[in-house]
C-alpha atoms as a PDB file:
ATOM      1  CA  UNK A   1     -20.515   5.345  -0.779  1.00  0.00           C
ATOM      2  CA  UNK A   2     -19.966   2.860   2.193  1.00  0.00           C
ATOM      3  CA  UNK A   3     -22.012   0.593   0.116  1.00  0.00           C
ATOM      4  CA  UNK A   4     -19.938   0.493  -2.744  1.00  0.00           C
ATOM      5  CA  UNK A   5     -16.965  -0.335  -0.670  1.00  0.00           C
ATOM      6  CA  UNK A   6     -18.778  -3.545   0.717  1.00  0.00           C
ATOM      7  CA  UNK A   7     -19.641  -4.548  -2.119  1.00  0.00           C
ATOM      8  CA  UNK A   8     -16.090  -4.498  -3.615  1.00  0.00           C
ATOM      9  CA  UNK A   9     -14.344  -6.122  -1.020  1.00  0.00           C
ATOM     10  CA  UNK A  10     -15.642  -9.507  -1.594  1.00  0.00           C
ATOM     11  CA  UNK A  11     -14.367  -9.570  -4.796  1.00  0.00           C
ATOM     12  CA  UNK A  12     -11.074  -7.960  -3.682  1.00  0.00           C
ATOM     13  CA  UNK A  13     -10.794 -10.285  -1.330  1.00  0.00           C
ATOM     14  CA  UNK A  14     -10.983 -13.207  -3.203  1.00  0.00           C
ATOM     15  CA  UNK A  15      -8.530 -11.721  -5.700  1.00  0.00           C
ATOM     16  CA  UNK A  16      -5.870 -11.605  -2.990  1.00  0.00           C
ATOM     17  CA  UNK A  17      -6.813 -15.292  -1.715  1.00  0.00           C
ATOM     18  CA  UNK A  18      -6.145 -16.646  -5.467  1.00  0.00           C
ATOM     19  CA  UNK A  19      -3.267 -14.434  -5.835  1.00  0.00           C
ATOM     20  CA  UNK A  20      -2.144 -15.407  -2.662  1.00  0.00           C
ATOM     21  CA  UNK A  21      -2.453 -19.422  -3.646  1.00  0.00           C
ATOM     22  CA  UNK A  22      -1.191 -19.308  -6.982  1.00  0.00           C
ATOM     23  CA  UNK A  23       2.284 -17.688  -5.461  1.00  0.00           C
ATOM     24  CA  UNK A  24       2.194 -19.538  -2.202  1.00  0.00           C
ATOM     25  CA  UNK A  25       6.298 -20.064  -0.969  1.00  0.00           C
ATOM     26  CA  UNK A  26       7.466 -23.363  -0.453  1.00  0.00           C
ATOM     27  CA  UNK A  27       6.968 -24.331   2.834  1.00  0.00           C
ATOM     28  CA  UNK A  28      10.533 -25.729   4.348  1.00  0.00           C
ATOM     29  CA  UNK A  29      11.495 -29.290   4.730  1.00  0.00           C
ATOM     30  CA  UNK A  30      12.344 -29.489   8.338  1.00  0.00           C
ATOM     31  CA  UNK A  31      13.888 -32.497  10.344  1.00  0.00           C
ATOM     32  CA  UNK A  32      11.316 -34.209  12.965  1.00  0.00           C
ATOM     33  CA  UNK A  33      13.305 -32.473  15.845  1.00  0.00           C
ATOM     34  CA  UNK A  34      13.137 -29.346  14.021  1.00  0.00           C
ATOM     35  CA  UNK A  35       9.198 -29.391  13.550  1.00  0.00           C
ATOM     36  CA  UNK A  36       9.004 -30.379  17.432  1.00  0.00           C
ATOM     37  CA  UNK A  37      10.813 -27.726  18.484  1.00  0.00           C
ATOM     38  CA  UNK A  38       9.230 -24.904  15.978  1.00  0.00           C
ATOM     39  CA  UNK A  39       6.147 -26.575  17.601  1.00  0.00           C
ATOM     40  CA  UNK A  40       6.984 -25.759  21.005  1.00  0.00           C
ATOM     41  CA  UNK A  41       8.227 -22.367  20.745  1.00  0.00           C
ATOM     42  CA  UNK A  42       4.983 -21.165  18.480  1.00  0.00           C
ATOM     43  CA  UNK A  43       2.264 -22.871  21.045  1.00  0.00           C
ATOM     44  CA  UNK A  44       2.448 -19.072  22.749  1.00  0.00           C
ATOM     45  CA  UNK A  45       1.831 -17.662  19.537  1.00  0.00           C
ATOM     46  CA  UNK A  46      -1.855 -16.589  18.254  1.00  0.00           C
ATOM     47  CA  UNK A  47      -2.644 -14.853  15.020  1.00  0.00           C
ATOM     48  CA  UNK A  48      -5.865 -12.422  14.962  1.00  0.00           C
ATOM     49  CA  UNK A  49      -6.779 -12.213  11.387  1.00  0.00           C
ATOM     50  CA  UNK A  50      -9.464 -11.770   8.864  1.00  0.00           C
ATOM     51  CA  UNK A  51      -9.612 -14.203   6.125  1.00  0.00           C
ATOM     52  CA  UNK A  52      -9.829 -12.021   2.817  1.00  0.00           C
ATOM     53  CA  UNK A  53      -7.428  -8.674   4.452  1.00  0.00           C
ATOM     54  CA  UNK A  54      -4.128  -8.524   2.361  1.00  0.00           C
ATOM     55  CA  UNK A  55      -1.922  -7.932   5.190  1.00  0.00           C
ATOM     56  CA  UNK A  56      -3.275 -10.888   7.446  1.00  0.00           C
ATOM     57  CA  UNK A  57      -2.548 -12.950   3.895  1.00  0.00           C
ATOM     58  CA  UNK A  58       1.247 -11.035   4.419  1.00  0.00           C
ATOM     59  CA  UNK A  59       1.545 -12.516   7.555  1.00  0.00           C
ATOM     60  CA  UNK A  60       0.220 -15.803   6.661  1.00  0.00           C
ATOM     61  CA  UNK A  61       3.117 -16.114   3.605  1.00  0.00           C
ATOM     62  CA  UNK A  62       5.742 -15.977   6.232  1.00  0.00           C
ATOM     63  CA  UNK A  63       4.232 -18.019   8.722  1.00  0.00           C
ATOM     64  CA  UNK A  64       4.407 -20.782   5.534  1.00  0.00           C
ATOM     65  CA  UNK A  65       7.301 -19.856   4.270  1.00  0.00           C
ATOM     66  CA  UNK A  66       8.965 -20.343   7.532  1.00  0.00           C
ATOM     67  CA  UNK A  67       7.298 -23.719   8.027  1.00  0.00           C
ATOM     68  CA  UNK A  68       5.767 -22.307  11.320  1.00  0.00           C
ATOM     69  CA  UNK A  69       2.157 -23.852  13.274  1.00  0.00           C
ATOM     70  CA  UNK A  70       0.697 -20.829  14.560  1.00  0.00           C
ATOM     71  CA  UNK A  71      -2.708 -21.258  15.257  1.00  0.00           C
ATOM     72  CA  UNK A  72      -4.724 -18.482  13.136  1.00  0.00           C
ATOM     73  CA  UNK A  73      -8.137 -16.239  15.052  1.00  0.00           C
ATOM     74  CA  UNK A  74     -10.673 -15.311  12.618  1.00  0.00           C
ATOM     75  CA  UNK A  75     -11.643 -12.557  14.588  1.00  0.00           C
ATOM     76  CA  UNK A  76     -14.157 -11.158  12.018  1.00  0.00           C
ATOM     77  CA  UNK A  77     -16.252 -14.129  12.109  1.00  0.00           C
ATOM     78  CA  UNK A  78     -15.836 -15.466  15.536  1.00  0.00           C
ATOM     79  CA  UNK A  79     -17.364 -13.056  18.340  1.00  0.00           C
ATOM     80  CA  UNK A  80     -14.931 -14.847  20.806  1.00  0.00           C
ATOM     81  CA  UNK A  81     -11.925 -13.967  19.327  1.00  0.00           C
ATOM     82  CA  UNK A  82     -13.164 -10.208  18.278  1.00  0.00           C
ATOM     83  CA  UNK A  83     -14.181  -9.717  22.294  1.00  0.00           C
ATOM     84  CA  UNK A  84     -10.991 -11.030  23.012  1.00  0.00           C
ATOM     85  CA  UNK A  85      -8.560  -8.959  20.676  1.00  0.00           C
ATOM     86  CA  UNK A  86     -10.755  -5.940  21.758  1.00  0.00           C
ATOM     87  CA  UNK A  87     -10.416  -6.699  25.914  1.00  0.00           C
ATOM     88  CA  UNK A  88      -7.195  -7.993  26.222  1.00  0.00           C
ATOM     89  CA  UNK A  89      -5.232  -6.760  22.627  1.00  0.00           C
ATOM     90  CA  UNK A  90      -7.187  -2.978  23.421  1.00  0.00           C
ATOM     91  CA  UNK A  91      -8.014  -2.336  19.723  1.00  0.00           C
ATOM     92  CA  UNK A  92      -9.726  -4.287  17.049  1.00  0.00           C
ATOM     93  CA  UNK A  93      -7.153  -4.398  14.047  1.00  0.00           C
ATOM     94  CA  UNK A  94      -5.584  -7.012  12.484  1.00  0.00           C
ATOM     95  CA  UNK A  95      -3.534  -8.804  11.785  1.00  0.00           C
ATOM     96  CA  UNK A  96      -2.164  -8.981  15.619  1.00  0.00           C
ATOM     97  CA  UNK A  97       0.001 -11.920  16.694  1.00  0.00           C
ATOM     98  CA  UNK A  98      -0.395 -12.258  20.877  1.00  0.00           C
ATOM     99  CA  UNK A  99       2.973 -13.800  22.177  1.00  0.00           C
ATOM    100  CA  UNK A 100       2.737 -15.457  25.551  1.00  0.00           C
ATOM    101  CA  UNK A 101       5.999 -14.648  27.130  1.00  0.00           C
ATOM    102  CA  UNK A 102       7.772 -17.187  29.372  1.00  0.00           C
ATOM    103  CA  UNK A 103       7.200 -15.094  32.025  1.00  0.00           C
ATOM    104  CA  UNK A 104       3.513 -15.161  31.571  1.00  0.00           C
ATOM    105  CA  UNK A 105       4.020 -11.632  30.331  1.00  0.00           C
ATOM    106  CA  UNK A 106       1.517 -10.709  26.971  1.00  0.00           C
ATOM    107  CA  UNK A 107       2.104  -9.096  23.982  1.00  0.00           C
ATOM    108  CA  UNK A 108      -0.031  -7.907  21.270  1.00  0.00           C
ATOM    109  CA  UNK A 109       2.014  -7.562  18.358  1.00  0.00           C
ATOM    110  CA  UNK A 110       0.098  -5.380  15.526  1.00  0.00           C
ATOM    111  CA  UNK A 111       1.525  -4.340  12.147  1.00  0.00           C
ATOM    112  CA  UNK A 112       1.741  -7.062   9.559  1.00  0.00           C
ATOM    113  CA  UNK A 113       5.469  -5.663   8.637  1.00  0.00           C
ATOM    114  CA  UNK A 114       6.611  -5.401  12.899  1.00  0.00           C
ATOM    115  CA  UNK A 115       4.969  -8.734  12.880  1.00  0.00           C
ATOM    116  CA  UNK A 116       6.753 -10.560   9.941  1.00  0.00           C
ATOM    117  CA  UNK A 117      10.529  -9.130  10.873  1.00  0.00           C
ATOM    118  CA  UNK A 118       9.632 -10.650  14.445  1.00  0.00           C
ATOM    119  CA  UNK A 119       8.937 -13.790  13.199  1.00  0.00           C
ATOM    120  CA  UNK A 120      12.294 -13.725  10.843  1.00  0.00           C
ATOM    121  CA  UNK A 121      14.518 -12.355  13.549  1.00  0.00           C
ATOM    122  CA  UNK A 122      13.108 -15.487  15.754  1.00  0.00           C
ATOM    123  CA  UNK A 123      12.475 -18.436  13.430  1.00  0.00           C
ATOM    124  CA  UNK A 124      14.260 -17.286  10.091  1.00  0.00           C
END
């Protein structure tokens, strides 16, 4: 039975990946101040995520459709970024988004729905 379920989620997966890029949200226009400072506040911002799961693709949608560079962890295919979600995040589930608090505090956000209405409240 565990078989059958690898087998399907390939093709799952790529239904949500053209799903997810035939309804793609517009991606703001922002001002050249506005991008700089989006810029600087999301630098402390990491997203652990597998490529094909529907609820990193979730969290991906609002990233775009709040015009936000937040640099994206495969941490399915990348044994750095799995060790790391696992050692310093304490579980291996995704999507996670690490903040890097001003006070050099760390938090490992997981959820993709606590993890979207943080990025509204902040940047929407």
């Amino acid at each position: 039975m565990k078989y059958f379920f690898r087998i399907m989620r390939w093709p799952l997966g790529q239904l949500v990946l053209l799903s997810n890029w035939l309804t793609r949200p517009e991606s703001p226009e922002l001002s050249q101040e506005r991008r700089a400072e989006l810029d600087r506040a999301t630098e402390s911002l990491k997203l652990y995520q597998f490529t094909q799961c529907p609820f990193c693709v979730r969290t991906r949608r609002t990233i775009h459709r709040l015009g936000l560079n937040i640099e994206t962890r495969d941490a399915r295919n990348d044994p750095q970024w799995s060790q790391e979600l696992i050692a310093e995040g304490g579980k291996y589930q995704v999507p996670c988004l690490k903040v890097v608090n001003e006070d050099g505090s760390v938090d490992w956000m997981y959820e993709s729905k606590h993890i979207n209405q943080y990025l509204d409240h902040r940047f929407g």
